[in-house]
Protein backbone atom coordinates (compact mmCIF):
# COMPACT_ATOMS: atom_id res chain seq x y z
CA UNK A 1 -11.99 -16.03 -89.18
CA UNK A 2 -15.15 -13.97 -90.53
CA UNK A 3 -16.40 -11.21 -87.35
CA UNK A 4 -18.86 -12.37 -84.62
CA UNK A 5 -22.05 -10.98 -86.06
CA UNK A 6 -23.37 -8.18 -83.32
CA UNK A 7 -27.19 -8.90 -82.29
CA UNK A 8 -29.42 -5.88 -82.42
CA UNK A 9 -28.87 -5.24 -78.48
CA UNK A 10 -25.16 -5.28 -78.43
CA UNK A 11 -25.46 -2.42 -82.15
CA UNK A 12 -28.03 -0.13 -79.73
CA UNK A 13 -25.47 0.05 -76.54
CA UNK A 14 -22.49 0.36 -78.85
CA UNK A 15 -24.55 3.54 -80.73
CA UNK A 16 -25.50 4.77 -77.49
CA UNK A 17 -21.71 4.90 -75.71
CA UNK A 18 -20.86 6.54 -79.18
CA UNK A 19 -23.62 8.86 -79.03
CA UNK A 20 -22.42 10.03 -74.95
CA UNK A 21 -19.28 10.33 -75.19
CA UNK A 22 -20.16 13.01 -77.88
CA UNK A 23 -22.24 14.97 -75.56
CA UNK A 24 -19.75 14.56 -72.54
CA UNK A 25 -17.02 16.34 -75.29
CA UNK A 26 -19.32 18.86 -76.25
CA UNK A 27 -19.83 19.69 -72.69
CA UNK A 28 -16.09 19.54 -71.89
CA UNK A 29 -17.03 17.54 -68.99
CA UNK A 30 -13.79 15.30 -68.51
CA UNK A 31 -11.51 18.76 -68.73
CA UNK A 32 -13.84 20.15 -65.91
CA UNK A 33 -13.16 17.19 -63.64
CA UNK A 34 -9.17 17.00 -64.07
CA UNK A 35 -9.27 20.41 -63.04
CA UNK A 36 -11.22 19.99 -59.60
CA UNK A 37 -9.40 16.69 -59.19
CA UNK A 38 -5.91 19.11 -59.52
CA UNK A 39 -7.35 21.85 -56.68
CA UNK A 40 -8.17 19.49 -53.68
CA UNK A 41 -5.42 17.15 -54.28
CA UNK A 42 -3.63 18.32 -50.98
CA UNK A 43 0.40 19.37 -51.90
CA UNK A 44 3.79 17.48 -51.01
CA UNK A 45 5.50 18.80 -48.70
CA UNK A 46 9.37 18.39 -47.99
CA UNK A 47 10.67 18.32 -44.65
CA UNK A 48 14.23 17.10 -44.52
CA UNK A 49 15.86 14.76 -46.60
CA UNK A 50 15.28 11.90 -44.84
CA UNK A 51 11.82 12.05 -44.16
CA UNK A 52 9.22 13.51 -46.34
CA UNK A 53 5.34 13.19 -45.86
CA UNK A 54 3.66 12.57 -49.25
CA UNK A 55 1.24 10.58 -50.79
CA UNK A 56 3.44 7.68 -51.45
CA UNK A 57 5.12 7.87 -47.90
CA UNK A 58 5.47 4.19 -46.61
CA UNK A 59 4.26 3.21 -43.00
CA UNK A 60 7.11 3.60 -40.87
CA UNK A 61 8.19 0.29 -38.89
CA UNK A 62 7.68 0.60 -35.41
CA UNK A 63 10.16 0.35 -33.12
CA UNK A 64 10.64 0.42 -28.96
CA UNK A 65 13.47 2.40 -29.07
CA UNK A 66 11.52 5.54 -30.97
CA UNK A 67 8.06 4.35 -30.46
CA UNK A 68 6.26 7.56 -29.53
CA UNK A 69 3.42 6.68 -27.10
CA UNK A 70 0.19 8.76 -26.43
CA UNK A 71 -2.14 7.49 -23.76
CA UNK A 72 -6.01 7.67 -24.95
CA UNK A 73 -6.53 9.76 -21.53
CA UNK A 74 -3.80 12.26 -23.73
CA UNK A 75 -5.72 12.49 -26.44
CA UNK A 76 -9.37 13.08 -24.92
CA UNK A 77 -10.35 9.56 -25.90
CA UNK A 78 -12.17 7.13 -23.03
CA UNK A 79 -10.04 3.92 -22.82
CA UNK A 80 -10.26 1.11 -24.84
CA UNK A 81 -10.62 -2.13 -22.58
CA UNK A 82 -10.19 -4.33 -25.91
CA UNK A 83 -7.25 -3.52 -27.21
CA UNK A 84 -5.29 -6.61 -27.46
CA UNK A 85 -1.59 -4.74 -27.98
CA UNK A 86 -1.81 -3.38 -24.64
CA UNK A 87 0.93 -5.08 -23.04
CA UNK A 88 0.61 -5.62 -18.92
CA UNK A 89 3.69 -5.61 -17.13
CA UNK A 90 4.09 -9.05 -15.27
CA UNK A 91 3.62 -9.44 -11.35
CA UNK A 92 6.49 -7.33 -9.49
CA UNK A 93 7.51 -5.11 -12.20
CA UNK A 94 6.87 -1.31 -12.00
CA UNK A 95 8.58 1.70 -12.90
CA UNK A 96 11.09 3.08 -10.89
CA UNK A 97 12.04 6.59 -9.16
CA UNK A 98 15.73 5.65 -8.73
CA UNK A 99 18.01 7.56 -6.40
CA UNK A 100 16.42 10.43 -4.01
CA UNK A 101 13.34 12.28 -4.63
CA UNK A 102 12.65 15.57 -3.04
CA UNK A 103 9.98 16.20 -1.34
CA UNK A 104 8.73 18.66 -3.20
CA UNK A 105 8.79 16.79 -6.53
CA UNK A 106 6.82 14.00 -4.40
CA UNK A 107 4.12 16.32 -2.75
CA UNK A 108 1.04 16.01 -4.82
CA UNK A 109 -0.80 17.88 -1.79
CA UNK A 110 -3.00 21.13 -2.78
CA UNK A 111 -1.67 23.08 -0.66
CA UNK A 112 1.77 24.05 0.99
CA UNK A 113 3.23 20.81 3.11
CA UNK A 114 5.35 23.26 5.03
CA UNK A 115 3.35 23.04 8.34
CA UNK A 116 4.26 19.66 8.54
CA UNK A 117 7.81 19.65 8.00
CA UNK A 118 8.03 22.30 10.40
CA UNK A 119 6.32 19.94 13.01
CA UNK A 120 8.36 16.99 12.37
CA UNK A 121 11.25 18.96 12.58
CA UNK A 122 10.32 20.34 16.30
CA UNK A 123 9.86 16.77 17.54
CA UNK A 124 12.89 16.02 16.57
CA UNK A 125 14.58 18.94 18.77
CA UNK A 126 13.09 17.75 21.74
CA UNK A 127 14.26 15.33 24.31
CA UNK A 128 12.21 12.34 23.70
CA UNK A 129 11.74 11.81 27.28
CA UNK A 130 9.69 14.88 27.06
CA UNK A 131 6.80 13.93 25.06
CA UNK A 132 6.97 10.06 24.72
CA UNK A 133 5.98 8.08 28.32
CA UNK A 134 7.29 4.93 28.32
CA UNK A 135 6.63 1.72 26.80
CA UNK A 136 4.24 -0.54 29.06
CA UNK A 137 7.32 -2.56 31.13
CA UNK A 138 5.01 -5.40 33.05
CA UNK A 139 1.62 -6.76 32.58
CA UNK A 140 0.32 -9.45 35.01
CA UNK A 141 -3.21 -11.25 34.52
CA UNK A 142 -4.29 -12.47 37.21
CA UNK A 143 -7.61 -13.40 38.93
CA UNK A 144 -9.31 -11.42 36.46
CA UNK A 145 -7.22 -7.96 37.39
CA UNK A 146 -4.95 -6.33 34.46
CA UNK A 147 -2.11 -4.38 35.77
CA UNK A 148 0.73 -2.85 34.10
CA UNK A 149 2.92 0.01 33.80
CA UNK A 150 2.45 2.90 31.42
CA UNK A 151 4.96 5.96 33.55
CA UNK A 152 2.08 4.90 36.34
CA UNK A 153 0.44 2.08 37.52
CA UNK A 154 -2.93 1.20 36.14
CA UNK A 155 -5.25 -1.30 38.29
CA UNK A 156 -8.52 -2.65 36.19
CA UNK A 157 -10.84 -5.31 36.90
CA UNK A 158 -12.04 -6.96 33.10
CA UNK A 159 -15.61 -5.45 33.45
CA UNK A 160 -14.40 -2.11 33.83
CA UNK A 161 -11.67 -2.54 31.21
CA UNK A 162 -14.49 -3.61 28.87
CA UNK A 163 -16.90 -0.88 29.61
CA UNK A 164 -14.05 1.34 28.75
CA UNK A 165 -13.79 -0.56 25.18
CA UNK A 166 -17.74 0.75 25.04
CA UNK A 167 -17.34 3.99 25.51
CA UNK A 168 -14.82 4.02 22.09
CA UNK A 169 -16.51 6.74 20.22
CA UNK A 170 -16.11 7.66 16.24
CA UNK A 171 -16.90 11.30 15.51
CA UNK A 172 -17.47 13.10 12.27
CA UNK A 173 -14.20 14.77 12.48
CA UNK A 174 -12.17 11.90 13.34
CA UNK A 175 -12.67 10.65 10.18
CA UNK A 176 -10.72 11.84 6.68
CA UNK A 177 -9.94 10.41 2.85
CA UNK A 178 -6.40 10.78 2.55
CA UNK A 179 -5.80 9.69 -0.87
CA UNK A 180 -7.59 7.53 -3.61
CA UNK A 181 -7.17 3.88 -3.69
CA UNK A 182 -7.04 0.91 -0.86
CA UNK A 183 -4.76 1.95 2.11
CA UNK A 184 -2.31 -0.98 2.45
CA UNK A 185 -0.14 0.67 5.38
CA UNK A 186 -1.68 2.83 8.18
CA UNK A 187 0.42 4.08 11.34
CA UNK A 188 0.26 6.71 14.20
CA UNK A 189 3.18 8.74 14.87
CA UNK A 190 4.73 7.51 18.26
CA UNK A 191 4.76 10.96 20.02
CA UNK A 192 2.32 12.08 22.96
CA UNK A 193 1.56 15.60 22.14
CA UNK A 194 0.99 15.26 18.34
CA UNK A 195 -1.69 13.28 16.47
CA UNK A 196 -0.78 12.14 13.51
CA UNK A 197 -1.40 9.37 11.13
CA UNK A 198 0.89 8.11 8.45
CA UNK A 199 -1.11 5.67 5.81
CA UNK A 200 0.39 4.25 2.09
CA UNK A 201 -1.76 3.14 -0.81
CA UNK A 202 -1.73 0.59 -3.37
CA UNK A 203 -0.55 3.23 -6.33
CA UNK A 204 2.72 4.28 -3.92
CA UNK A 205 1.40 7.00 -2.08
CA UNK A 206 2.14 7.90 1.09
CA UNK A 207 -0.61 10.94 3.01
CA UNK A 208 0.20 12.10 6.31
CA UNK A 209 -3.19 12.94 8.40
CA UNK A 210 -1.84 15.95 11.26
CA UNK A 211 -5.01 16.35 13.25
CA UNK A 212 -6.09 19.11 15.61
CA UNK A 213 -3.20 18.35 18.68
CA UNK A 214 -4.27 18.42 22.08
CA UNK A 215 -3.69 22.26 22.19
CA UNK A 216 -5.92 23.12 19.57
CA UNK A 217 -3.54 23.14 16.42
CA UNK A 218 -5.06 22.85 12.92
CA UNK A 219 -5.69 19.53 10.88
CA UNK A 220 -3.78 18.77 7.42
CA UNK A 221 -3.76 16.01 5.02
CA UNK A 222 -0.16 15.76 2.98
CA UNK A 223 -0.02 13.31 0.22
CA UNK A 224 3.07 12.30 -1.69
CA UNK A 225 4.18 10.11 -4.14
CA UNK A 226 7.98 8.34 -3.75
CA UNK A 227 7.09 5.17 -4.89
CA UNK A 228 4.99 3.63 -8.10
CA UNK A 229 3.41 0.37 -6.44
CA UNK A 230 1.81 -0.48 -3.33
CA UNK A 231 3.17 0.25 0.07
CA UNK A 232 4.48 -2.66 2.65
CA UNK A 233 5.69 -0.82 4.91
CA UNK A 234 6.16 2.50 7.22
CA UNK A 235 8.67 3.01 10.10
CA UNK A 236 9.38 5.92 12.11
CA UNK A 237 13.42 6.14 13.18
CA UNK A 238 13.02 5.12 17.06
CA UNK A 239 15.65 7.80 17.98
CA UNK A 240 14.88 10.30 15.32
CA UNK A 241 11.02 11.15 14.15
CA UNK A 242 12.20 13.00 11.89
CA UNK A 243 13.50 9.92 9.84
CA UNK A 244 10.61 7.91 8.36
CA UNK A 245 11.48 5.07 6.18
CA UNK A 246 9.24 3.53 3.67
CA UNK A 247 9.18 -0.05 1.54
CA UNK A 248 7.18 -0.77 -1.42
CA UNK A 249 6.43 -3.53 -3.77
CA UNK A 250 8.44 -1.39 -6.28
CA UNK A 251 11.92 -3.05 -4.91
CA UNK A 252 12.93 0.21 -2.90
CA UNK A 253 13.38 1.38 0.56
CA UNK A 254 13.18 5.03 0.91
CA UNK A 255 13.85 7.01 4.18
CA UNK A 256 11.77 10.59 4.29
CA UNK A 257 14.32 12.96 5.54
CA UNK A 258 12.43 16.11 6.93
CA UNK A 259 15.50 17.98 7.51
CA UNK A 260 16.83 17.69 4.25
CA UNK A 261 13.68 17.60 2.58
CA UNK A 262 14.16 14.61 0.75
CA UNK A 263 13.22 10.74 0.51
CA UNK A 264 16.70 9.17 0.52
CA UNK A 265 16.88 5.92 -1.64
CA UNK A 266 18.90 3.49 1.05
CA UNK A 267 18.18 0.31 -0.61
CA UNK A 268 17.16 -0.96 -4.05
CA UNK A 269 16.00 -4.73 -5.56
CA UNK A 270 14.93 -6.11 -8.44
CA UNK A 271 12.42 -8.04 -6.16
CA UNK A 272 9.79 -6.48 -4.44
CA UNK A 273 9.79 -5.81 -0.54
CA UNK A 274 6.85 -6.54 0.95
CA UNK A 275 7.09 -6.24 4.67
CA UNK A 276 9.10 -4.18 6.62
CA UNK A 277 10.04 -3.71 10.66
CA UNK A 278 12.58 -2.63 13.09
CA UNK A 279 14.32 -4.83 16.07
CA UNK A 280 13.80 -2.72 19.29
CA UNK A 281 17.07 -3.09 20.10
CA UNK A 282 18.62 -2.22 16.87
CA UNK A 283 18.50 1.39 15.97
CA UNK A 284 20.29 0.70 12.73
CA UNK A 285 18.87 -2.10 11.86
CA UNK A 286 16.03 -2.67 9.01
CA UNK A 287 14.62 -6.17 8.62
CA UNK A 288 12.15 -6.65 5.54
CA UNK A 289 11.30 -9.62 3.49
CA UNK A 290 12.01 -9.47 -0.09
CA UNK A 291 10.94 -11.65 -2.91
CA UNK A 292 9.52 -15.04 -2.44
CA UNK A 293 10.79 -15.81 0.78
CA UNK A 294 13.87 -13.96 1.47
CA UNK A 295 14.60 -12.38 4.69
CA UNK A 296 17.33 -9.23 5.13
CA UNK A 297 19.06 -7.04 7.22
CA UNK A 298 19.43 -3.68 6.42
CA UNK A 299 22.44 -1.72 8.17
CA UNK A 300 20.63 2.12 7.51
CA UNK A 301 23.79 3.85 8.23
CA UNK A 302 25.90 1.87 5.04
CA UNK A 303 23.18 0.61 3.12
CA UNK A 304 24.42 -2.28 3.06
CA UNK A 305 22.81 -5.75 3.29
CA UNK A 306 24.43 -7.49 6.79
CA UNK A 307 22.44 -10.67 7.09
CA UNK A 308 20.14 -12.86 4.64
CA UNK A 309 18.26 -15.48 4.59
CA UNK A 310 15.70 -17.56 2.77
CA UNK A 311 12.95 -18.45 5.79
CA UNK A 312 9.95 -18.95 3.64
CA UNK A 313 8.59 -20.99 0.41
CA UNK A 314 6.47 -17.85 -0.24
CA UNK A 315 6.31 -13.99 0.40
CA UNK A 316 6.76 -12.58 3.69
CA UNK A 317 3.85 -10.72 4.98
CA UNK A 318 4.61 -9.74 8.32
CA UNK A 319 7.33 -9.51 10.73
CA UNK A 320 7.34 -8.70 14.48
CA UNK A 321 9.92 -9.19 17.34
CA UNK A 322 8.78 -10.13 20.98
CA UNK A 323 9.18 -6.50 23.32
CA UNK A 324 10.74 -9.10 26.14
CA UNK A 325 13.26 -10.72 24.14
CA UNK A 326 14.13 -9.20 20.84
CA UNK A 327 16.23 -11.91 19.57
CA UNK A 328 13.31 -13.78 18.74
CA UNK A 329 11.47 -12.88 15.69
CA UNK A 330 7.85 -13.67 14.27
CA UNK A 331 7.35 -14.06 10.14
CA UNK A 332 3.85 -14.25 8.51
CA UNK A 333 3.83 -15.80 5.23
CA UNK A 334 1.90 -16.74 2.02
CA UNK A 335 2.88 -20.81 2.45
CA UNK A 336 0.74 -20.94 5.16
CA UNK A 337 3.11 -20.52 7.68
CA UNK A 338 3.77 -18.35 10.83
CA UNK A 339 7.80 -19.30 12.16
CA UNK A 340 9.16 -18.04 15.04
CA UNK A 341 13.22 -17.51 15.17
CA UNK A 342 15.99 -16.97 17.32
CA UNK A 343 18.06 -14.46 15.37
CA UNK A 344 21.32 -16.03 17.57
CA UNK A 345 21.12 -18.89 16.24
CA UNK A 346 19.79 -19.12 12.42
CA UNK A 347 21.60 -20.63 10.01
CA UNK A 348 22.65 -19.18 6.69
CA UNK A 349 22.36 -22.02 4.51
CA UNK A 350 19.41 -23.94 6.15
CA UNK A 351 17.36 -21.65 8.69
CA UNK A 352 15.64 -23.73 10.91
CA UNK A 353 12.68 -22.19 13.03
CA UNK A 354 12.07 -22.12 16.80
CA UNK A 355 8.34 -23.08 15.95
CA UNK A 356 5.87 -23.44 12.90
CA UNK A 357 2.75 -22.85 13.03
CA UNK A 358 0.77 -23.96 10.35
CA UNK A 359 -2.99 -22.48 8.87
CA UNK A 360 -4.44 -24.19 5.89
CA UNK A 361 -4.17 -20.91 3.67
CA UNK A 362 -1.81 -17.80 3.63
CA UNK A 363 -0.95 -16.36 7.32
CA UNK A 364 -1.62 -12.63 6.40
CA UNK A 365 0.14 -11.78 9.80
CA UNK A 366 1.60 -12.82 13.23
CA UNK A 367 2.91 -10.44 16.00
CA UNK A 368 2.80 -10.59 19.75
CA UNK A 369 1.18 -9.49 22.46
CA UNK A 370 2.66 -6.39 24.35
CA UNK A 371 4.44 -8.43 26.76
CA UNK A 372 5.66 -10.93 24.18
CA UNK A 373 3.36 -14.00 25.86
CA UNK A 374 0.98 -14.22 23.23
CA UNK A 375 1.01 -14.78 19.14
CA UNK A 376 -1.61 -14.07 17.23
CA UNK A 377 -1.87 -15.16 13.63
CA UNK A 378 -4.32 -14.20 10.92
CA UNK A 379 -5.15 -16.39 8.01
CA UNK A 380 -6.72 -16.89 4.85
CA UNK A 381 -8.73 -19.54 6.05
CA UNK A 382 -10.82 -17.11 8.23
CA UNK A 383 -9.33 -18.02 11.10
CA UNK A 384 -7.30 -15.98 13.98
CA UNK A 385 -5.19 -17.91 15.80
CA UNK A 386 -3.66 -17.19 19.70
CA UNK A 387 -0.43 -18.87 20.80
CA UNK A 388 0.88 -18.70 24.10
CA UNK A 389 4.65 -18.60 23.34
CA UNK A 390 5.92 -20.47 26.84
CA UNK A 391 4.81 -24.00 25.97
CA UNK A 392 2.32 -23.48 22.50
CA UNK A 393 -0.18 -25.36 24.31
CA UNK A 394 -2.50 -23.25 25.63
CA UNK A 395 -3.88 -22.22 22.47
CA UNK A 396 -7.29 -21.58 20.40
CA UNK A 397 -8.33 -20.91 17.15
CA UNK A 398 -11.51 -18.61 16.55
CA UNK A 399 -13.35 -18.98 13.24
CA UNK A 400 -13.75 -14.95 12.49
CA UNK A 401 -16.17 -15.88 9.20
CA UNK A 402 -15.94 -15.35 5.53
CA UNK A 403 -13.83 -12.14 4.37
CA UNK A 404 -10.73 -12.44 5.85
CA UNK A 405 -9.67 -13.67 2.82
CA UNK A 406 -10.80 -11.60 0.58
CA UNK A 407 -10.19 -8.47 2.25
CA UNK A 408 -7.30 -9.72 3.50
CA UNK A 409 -7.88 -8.73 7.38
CA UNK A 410 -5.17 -8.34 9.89
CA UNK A 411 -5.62 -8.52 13.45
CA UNK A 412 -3.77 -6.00 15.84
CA UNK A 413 -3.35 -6.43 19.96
CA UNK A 414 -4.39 -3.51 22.01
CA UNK A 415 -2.93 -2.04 25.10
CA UNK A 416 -3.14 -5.32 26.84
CA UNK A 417 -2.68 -9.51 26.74
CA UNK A 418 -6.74 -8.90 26.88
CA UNK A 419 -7.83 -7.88 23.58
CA UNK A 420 -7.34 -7.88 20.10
CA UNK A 421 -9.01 -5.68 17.29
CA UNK A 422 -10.15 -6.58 13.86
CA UNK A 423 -12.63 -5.52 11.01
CA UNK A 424 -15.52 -7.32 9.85
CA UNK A 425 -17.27 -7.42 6.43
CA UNK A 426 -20.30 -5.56 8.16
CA UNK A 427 -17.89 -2.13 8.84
CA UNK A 428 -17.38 -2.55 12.34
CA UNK A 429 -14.53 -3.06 14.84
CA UNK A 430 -14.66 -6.42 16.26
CA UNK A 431 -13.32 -6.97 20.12
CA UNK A 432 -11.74 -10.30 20.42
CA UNK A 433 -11.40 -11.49 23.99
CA UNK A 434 -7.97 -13.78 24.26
CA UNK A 435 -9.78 -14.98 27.92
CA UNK A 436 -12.85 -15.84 25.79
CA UNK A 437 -11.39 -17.15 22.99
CA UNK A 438 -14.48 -15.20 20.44
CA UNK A 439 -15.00 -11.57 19.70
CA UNK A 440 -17.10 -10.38 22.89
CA UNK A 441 -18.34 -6.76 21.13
CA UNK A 442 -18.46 -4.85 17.91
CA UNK A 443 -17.57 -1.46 17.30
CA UNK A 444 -19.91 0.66 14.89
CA UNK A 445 -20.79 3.37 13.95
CA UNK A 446 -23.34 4.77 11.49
CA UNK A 447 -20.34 7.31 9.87
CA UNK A 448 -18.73 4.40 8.84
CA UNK A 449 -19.36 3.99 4.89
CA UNK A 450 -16.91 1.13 3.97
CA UNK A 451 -14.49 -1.92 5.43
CA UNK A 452 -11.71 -1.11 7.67
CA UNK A 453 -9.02 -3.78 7.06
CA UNK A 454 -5.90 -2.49 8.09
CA UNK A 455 -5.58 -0.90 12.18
CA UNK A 456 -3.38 0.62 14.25
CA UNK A 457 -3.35 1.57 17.97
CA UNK A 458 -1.48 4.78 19.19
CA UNK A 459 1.17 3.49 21.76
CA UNK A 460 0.77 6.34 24.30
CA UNK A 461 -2.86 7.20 24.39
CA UNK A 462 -4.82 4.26 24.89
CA UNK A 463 -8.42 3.67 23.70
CA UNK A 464 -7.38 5.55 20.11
CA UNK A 465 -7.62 3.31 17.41
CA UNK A 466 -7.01 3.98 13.92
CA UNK A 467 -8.63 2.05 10.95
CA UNK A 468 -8.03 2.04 7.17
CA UNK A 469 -10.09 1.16 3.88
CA UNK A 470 -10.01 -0.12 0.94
CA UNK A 471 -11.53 3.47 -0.96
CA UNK A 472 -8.08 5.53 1.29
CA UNK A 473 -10.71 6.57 4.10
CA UNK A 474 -9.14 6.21 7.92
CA UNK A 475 -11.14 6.39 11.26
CA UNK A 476 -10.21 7.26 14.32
CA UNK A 477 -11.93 6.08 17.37
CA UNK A 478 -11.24 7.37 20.92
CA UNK A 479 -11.73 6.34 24.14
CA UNK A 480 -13.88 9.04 26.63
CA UNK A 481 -10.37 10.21 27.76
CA UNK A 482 -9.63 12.38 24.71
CA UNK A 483 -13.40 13.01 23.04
């Protein structure tokens, strides 16, 4: 087959590729570029026989069980919300601190948390009787006059109990941030001649807030860290201060030993516990719900689980035992339900319930009054419900407005049969009347910067109050008595 015959464009580019690649030889251009091409090339280097870095070094596979992790906060790098091979950990399951954790490897606190040990430790080498009056025995409403016992009788009329709810003050130095993050668990020490607050997080933090006492000692904030999720729960030992157990969504109860200097581990789930109590007749004794529904008995002294039951379709968010009888028992839970029990008589394969009371949306909470007459229930419907417990039919629901849900409010009783305390979504204290049936005033104050939604009341000194937030701020409000 004769040669394609070249047109005159294709001869001209064929001359002028013959007529450059004479000039690049003449240069020695291509010699010059193997050479720089040779002195960056970066060198191999051996390491050990089994693993060499080089050019031709394959992608290793990775591997969970020697995947080397490095958080972006690690590496100076902000975080990247899109990352789709961040795995989340499902509902429930955190990582654990198993077995006991000393305190010092749990302090987080700035500075030394010695001052408190020591005064935990001197409560618990005194004679309870001599800084603990005792609990209210006998309250009696009647014709509008509040009487009951507190180590000496107390005679109000309502008006003047009320003007005393006035005169509830908030000052600038009742009021502290003990750690970051929404307060879940906030409780006053039960002693007369101390003030301090005890108050767990969502993150498993648990600050103790030692304010100037009533002869003039120093404040202190002591944060520590022996759990990894959210706190349900803090009890001080009735017998023993010095004991202070703990439960958290992270399947452990933990008891703070001050003398040792350690949180014990006394019990440990693979469900989380999220509520926790004591029976006031049972100094051994830990109740807490666990799981979806589950009810146990913790015997402190074994750690061992004495009694179980399954009480609830849902989570148990509250439980509270009536000061006049303490066999029965009060559960809060998720299903919408608030059960009262007789703990004589419940049945291990099929509990059945003394009464149900029923809210259309999760029952956040249900405890009695202080002289077990009363329930009062607090709902995801924004409702609050009051129960008398003799007959369940003198009772009233009070619509207490949108947030309860949300915010997931909890209403406490006071002193008294008389009055209940709640937040409100406009960062005040709302008075509920149980006479009235409706809150009757609001406490405020313009040092309060965010939503209270979790409250305590100190059992000895009465008009102090003690609120929690969502951002880990408390406030403590005081009657005229102790301002």
């Amino acid at each position: 087959m004769a040669p394609k015959k070249l047109s005159e464009y294709e001869r001209k580019r064929l001359e002028n590729i013959r007529r450059n690649d004479e000039v690049m030889a003449a240069l020695k251009i291509c010699s010059k570029v193997s050479q720089l091409s040779a002195a960056i090339k970066p060198q191999r280097v051996e390491l050990t026989k089994s693993f060499k870095v080089g050019p031709e070094k394959r992608k290793p596979k990775l591997d969970s069980t020697n995947l080397i992790r490095r958080s972006l906060r690690t590496q100076g790098m902000p975080p990247d919300l899109t990352d789709s091979d961040v795995e989340t950990p499902p509902p429930n399951q955190f990582h654990k601190f198993t077995g006991p954790i000393s305190m010092s490897d749990a302090y987080t606190g700035t500075h030394s948390d010695r001052p408190l040990i020591d005064t935990i430790l001197s409560l618990q080498r005194k004679p309870l009787g001599e800084f603990v009056l005792p609990i209210k025995k006998e309250i009696d409403i009647k014709d509008g006059v509040l009487s009951f016992d507190c180590g000496i009788e107390i005679v109000k009329k309502e008006m003047e109990i009320c003007m005393d709810l006035q005169s509830m003050k908030l000052k600038p130095e009742n009021i502290a941030r003990l750690m970051p993050g929404r307060i879940t668990v906030v409780k006053f020490l039960p002693c007369n001649d101390v003030r301090m607050i005890a108050a767990g997080n969502e993150t498993g933090n648990v600050a103790f807030w030692k304010l100037g006492s009533l002869g003039g000692d120093g404040d202190g904030i002591y944060l520590y860290r022996p759990h990894t999720a959210p706190i349900s729960g803090i009890l001080f030992q009735q017998s023993c201060l010095s004991k202070i157990f703990t439960s958290s969504n992270d399947g452990f109860v933990r008891m703070m030993n001050a003398e040792k200097e350690v949180f014990d581990q006394i019990y440990s789930s693979d469900n989380a516990i999220l509520s926790l109590s004591q029976r006031p007749n049972d100094m051994n004794g830990l109740y807490f719900g666990e799981g979806r529904g589950g009810l146990r008995i913790l015997d402190e002294r074994t750690g061992r689980i004495s009694s179980q039951w399954m009480m609830h379709e849902d989570r148990i968010n509250s439980i509270d035992f009536n000061s006049q009888n303490p066999n029965v028992m009060a559960t809060a839970s998720s299903d919408g339900t608030a059960c009262l029990w007789d703990l004589r008589s419940v049945n291990a394969e099929k509990p059945n319930s003394l009464k149900i009371v029923k809210h259309n949306r999760a029952v956040h909470s249900a405890c009695f009054s202080p002289s077990g007459s009363f329930l009062a229930t607090t709902s995801a419907d924004d409702t609050v419900g009051i129960f008398n417990c003799a007959d369940f039919e003198d009772n009233s629901l009070i619509y207490h407005g949108r947030g309860v849900s949300s915010i997931s409010f909890r209403c406490i009783w006071g002193w008294d049969d008389t009055y209940m305390y709640m937040g409100n979504t406009k960062r005040g204290v709302d008075v509920i009347s149980r006479l009235q049936g409706r809150a009757i005033l609001t406490l405020e104050s313009p040092y309060m910067s965010a939503i209270p939604c979790r409250y305590d009341i100190h059992p000895y000194n009465i008009g102090m109050l003690a609120g929690a937030t969502a951002g880990g701020q408390v406030y403590m409000w005081t009657g005229h008595q102790y301002t």
